[in-house]
Protein backbone atom coordinates (compact mmCIF):
# COMPACT_ATOMS: atom_id res chain seq x y z
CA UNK A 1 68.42 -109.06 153.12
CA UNK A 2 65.91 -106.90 151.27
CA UNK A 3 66.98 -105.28 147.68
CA UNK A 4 68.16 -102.47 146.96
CA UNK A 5 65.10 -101.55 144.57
CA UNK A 6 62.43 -102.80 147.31
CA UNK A 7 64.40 -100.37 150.00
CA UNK A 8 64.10 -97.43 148.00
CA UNK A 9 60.17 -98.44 146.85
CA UNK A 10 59.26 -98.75 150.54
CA UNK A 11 61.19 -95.81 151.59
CA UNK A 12 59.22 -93.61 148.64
CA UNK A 13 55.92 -95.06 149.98
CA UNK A 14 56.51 -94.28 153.48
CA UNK A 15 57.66 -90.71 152.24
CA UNK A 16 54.66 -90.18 150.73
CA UNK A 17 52.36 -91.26 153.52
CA UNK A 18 54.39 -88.94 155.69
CA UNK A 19 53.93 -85.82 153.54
CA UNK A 20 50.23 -86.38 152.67
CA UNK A 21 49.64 -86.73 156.52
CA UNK A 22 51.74 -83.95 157.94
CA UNK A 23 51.85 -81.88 154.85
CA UNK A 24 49.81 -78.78 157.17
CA UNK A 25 52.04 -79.16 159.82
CA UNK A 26 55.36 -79.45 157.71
CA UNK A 27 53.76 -76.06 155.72
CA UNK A 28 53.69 -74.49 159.38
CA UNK A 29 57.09 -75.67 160.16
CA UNK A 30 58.46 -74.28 157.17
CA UNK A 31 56.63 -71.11 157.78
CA UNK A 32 57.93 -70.64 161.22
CA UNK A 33 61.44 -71.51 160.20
CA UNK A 34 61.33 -68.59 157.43
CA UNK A 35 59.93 -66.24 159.97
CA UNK A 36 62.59 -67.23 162.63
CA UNK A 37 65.41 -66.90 159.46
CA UNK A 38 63.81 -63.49 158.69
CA UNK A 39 64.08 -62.25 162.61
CA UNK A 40 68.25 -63.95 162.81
CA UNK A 41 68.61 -61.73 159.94
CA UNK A 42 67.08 -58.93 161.11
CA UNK A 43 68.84 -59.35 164.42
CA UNK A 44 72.22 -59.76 162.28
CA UNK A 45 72.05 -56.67 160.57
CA UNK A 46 70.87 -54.73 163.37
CA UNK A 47 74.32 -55.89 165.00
CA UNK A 48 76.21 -55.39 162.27
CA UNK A 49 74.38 -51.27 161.80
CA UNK A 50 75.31 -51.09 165.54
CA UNK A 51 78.96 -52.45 165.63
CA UNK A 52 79.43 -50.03 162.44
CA UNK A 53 78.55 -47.32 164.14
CA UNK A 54 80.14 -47.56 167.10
CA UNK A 55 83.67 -48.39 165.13
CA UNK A 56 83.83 -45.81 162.83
């Protein structure tokens, strides 16, 4: 069974392989997941302007 210490070790070393190769495409993903955030809460408040309006 491999140690604790050598688990964590390889698992920071393959982390850091990971990021240096898809840092560009991680920065994209992130990107894309703050623009689809910003549109879900555009959309919400758009609902919520709309159901406001309506039940007043």
């Amino acid at each position: 069974m491999i140690s604790a210490e050598a688990a964590v070790l390889f698992f920071h070393l393959v982390n850091r392989f990971i990021k240096m190769r898809y840092a560009q495409k991680s920065a994209d993903i992130l990107l894309k997941i703050e623009k689809i955030k910003d549109r879900i809460v555009t959309i919400d408040k758009n609902i919520s302007y709309k159901s406001s309006k309506y039940h007043d």
